[in-house]
Protein backbone atom coordinates (compact mmCIF):
# COMPACT_ATOMS: atom_id res chain seq x y z
CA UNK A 1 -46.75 50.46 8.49
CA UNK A 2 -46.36 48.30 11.47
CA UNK A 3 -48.40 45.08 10.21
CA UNK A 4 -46.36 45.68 6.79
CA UNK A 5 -43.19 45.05 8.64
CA UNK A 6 -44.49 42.24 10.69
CA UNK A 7 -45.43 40.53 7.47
CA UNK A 8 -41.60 41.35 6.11
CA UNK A 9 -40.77 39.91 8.83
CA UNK A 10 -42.21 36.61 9.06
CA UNK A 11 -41.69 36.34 5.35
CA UNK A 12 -37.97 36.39 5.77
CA UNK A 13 -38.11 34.47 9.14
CA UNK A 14 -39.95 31.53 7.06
CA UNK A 15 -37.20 31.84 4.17
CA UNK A 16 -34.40 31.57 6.57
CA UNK A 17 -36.02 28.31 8.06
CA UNK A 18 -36.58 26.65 4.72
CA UNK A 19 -32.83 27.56 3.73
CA UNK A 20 -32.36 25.91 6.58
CA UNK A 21 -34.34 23.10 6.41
CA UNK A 22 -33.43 22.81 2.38
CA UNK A 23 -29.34 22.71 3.96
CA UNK A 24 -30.02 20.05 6.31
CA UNK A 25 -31.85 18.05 4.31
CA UNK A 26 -28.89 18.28 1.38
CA UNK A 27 -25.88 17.75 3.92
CA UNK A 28 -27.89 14.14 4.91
CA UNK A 29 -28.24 13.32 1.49
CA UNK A 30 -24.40 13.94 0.92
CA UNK A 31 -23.62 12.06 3.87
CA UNK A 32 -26.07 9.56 2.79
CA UNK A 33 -24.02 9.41 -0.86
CA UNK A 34 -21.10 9.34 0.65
CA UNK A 35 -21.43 6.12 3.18
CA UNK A 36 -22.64 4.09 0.50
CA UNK A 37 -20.19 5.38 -2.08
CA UNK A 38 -17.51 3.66 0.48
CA UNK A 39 -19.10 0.66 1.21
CA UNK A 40 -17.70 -2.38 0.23
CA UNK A 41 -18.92 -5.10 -1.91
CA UNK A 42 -20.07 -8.74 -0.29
CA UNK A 43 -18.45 -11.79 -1.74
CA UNK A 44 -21.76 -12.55 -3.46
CA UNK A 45 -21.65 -9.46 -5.02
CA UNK A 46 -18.01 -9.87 -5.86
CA UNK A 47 -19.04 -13.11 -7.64
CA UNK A 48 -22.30 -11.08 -9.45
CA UNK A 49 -19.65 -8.46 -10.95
CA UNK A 50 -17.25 -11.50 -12.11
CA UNK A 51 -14.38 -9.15 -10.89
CA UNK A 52 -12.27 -8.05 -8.16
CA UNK A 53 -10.23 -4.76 -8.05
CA UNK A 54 -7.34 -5.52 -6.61
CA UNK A 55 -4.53 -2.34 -5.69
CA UNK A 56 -0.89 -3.10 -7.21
CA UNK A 57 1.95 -0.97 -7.80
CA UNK A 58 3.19 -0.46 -11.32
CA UNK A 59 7.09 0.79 -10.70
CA UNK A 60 8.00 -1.78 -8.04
CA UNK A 61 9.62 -4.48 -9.38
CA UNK A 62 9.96 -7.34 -8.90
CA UNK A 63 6.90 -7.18 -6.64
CA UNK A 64 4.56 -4.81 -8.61
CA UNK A 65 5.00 -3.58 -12.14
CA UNK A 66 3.57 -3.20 -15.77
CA UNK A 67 6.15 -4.96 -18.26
CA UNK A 68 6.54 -4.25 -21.35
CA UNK A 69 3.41 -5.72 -23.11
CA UNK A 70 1.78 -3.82 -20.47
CA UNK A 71 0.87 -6.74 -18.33
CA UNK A 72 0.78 -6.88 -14.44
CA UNK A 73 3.81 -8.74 -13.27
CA UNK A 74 5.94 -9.54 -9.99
CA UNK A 75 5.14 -11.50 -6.70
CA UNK A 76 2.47 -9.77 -5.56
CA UNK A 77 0.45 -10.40 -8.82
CA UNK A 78 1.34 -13.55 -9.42
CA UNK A 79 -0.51 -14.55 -5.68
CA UNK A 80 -3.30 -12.05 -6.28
CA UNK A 81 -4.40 -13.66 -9.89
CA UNK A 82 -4.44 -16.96 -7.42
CA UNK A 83 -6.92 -15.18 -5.61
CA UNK A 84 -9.15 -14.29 -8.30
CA UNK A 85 -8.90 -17.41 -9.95
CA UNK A 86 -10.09 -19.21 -6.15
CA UNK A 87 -12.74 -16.62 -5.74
CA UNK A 88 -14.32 -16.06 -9.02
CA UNK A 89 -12.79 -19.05 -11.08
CA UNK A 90 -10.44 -17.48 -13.58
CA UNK A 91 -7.24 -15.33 -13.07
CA UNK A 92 -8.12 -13.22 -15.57
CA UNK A 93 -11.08 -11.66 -13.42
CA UNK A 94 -8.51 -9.87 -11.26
CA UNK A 95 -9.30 -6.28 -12.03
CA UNK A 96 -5.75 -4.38 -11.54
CA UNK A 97 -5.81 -0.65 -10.28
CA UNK A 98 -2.13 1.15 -10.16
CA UNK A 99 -1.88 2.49 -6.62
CA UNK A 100 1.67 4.32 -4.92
CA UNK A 101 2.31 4.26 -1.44
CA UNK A 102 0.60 6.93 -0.25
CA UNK A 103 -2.64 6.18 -1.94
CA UNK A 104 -3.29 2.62 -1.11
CA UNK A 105 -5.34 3.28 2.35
CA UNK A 106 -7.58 6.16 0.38
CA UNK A 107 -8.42 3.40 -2.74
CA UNK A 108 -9.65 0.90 0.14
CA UNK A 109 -11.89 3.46 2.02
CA UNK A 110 -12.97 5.29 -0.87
CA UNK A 111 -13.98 1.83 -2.66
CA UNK A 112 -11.85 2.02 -5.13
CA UNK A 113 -10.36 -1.19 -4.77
CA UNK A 114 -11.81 -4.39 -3.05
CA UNK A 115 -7.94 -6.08 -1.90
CA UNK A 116 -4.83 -3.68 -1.76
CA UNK A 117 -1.56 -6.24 -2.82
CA UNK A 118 0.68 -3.76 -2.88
CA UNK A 119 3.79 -4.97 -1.48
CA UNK A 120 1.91 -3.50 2.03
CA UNK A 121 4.05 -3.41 5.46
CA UNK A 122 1.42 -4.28 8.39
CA UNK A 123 1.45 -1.13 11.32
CA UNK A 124 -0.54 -0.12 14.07
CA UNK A 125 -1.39 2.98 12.65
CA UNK A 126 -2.51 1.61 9.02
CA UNK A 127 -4.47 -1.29 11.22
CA UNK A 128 -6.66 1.82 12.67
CA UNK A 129 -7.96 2.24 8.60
CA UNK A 130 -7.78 -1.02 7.15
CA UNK A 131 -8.31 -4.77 8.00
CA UNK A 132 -5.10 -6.76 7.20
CA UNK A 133 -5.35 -10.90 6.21
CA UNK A 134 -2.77 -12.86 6.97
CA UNK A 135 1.08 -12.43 6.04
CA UNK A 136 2.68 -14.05 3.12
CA UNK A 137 6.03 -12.23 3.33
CA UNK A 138 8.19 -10.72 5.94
CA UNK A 139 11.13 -8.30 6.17
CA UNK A 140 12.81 -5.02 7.53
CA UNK A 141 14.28 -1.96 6.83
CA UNK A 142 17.26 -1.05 4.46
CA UNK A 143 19.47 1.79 3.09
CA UNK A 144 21.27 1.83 -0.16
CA UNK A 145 24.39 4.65 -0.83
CA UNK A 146 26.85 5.07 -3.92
CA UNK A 147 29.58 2.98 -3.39
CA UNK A 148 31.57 6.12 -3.35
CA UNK A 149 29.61 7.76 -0.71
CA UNK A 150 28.62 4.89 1.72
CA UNK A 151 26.49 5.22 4.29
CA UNK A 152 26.90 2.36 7.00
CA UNK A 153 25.55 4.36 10.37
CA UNK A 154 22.02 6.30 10.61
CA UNK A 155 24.05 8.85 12.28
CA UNK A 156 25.87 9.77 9.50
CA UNK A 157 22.81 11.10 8.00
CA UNK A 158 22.33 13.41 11.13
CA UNK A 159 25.81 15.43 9.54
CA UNK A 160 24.53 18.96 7.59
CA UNK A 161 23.67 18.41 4.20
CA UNK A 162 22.57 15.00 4.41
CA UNK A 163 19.26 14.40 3.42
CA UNK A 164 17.34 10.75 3.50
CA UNK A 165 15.29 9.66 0.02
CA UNK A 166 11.96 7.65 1.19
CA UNK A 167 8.28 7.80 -0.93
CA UNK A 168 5.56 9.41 0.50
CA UNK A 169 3.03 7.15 2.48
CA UNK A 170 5.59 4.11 3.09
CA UNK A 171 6.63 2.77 6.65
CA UNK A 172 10.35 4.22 6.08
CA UNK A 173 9.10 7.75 5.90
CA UNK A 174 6.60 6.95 8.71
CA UNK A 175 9.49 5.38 11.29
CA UNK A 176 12.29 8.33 10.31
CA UNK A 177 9.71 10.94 11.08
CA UNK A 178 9.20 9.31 14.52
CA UNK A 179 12.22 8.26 15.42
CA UNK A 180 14.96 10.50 14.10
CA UNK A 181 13.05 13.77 13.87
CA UNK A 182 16.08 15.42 13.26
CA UNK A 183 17.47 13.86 9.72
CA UNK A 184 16.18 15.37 6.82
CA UNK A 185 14.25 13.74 4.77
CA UNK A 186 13.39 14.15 0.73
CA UNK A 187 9.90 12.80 -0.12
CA UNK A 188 8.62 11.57 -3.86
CA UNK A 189 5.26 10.07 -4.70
CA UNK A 190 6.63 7.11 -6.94
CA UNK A 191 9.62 5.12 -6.32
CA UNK A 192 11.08 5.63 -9.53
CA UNK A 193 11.24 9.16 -8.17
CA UNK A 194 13.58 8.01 -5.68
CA UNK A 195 16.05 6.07 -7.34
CA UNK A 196 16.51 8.55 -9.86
CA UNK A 197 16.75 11.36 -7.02
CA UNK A 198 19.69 9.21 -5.68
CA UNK A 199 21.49 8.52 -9.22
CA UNK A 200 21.47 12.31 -9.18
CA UNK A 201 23.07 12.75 -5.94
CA UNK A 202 20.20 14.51 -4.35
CA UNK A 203 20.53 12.94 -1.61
CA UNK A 204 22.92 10.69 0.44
CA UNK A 205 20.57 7.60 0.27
CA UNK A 206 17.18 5.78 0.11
CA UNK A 207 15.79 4.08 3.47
CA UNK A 208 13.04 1.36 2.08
CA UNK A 209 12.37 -2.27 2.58
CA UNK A 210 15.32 -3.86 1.80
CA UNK A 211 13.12 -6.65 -0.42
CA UNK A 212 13.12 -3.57 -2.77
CA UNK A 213 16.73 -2.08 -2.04
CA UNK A 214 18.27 -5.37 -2.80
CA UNK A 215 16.60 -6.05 -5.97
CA UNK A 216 17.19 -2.80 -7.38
CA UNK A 217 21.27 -2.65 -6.58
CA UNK A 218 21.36 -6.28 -8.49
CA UNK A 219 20.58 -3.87 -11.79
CA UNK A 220 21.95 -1.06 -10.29
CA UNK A 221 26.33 -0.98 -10.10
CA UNK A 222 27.51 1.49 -8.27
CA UNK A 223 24.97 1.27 -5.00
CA UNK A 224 25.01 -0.83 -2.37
CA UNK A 225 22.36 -1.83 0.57
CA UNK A 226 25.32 -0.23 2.97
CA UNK A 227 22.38 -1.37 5.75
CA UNK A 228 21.06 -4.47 5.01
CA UNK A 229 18.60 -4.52 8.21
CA UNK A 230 17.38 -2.09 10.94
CA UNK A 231 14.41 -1.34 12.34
CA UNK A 232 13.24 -4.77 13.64
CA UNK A 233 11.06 -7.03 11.61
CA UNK A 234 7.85 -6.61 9.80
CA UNK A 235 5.24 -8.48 7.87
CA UNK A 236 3.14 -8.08 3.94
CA UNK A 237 -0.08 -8.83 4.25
CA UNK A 238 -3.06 -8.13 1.65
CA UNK A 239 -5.56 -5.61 3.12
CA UNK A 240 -9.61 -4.99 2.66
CA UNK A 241 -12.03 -2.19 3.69
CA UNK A 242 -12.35 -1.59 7.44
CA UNK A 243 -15.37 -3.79 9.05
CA UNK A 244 -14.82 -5.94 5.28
CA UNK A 245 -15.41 -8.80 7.69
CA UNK A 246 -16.57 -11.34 4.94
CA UNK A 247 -13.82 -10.74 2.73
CA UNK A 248 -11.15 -11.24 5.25
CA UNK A 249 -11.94 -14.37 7.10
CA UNK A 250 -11.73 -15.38 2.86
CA UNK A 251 -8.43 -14.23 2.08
CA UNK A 252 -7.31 -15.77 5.71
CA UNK A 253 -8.79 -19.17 5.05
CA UNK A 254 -7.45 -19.02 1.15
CA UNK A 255 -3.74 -18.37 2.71
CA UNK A 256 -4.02 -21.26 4.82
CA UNK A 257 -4.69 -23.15 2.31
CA UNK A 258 -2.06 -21.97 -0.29
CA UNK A 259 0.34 -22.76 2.41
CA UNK A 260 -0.66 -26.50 2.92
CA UNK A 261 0.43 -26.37 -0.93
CA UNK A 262 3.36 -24.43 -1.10
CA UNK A 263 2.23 -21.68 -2.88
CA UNK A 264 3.61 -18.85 -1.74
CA UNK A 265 7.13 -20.58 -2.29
CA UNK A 266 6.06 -21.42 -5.94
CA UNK A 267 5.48 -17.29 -6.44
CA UNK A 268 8.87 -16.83 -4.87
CA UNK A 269 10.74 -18.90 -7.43
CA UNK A 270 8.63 -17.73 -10.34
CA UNK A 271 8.77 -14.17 -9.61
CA UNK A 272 11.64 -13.10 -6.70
CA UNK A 273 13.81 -16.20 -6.78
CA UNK A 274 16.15 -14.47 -10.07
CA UNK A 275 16.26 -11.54 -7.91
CA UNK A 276 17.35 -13.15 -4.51
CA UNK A 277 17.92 -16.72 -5.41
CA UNK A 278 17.30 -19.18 -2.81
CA UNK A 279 19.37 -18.74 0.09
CA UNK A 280 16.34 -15.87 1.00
CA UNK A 281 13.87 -17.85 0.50
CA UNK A 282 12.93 -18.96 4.27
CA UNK A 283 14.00 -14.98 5.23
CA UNK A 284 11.05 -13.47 3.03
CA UNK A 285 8.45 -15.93 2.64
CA UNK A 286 5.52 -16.80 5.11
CA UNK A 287 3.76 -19.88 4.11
CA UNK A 288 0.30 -20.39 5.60
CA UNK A 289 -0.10 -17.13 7.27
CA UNK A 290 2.02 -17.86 10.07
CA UNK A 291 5.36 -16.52 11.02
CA UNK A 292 7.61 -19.79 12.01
């Protein structure tokens, strides 16, 4: 009776260690699957796919969005096509993937996309994720109100009932979190959630860049940017993969060079400059990669 529980025993001792062993072995495999499922593609291999995924939005015009025909079109687009055609020879290689706000740090370290150009505010705390290239456009915060219901001071929206409109994952929601803890705020995933949130008087207004607020009250009667600038100033830049080493020192060096052409004023005028017109021309674009 004794050697028959010995031998139960060591028969479940040994099943217990190759359970274990079998676990181990499976959790290195997943971690194994997992670091190369985010690991980023070289420039040669770019070149060997003849395509590059590049993150845009698809509801922020005039910097990101699917028209009509359901083509890619606005700023953004028009200087990421440039890229592909530089990179892999023809425009049409640029692979588009729809990203919002929130999403557009996930798609780069989940390999989703190989270049995020979606309309993307440089931080501190995004630089931590992702690798940012150069600027091409600068700019700062803005709020847009009814015209009936104005609101001119950020106090104002410290008064009960007020609540703030920002999307989820943008640098508006990220700075009123921080720095006025004690304003509401209303959060959507898309920013055609938020415009139509403020047509509906959900809330009092919508703190975004004011590239986007200004553009939208141009189609929009009614609302105006009742803050045109707050905040400080900030900078767009296109973003890879952190560690993407390769394909940064690339998109730095092709921004240099698009700015000893003027190219990132030609995008302006073909995409932003019926929005804006010209007398913003110098306050939005940065030619070159370098803020003047």
């Amino acid at each position: 009776m004794g050697k028959g529980r010995k031998l139960v025993t060591g028969i479940i001792a040994a099943s217990m260690l190759l359970v274990g062993l079998t676990a181990c072995s499976n959790s290195d495999n997943n971690v194994g699957s997992n670091s190369s499922s985010s690991k980023f593609d070289s420039i040669e291999q770019l070149k060997k796919n003849d395509k590059i995924r590049i993150g845009v939005f698809a509801d922020k015009p005039p910097f990101g969005y699917v028209d009509s025909e359901g083509k890619n079109q606005g700023f953004d687009v028009y200087i990421a096509k440039r890229f592909a055609k530089d990179l892999l020879g023809d425009e049409s290689k640029a692979e588009f993937v729809l990203v919002d706000a929130a999403s557009r740090v996930a798609y780069l370290e989940s390999n989703k996309v190989d270049i995020i150009m979606a309309n993307f505010t440089v931080t501190d705390e995004r630089k931590e994720k992702v690798d940012f290239a150069s600027p091409y456009m600068k700019l700062s915060f803005g709020i847009v109100s009814p015209d009936s219901a104005p609101i001119t001071s950020i106090d104002q929206l410290k008064e009960k009932g007020q609540r703030l409109i920002v999307a989820k994952g943008t640098t508006a929601e990220t700075y009123f979190t921080k720095e006025y803890p004690d304003i509401e705020l209303l959060k959507f995933d898309q920013y055609t959630e938020i415009f139509s949130a403020l047509k509906d008087g959900r809330g009092a207004a919508i703190a975004n860049d004011n590239t986007e607020l200004i553009a939208w009250t141009k189609s929009n009667p009614g609302f105006t940017v009742s803050i045109p600038a707050f905040g400080g100033q900030d900078t767009i830049a296109p973003a890879v993969a952190k560690g993407n080493t390769e394909l940064l020192n690339w998109l730095n060096t092709e921004l240099e060079t698009l700015g000893k052409e003027q190219f990132i004023h030609e995008a302006y005028n073909a995409t932003l400059n019926e929005v804006y017109g010209e007398g913003y021309t110098d306050e939005l674009v940065v030619e070159g990669g370098k803020i003047e």
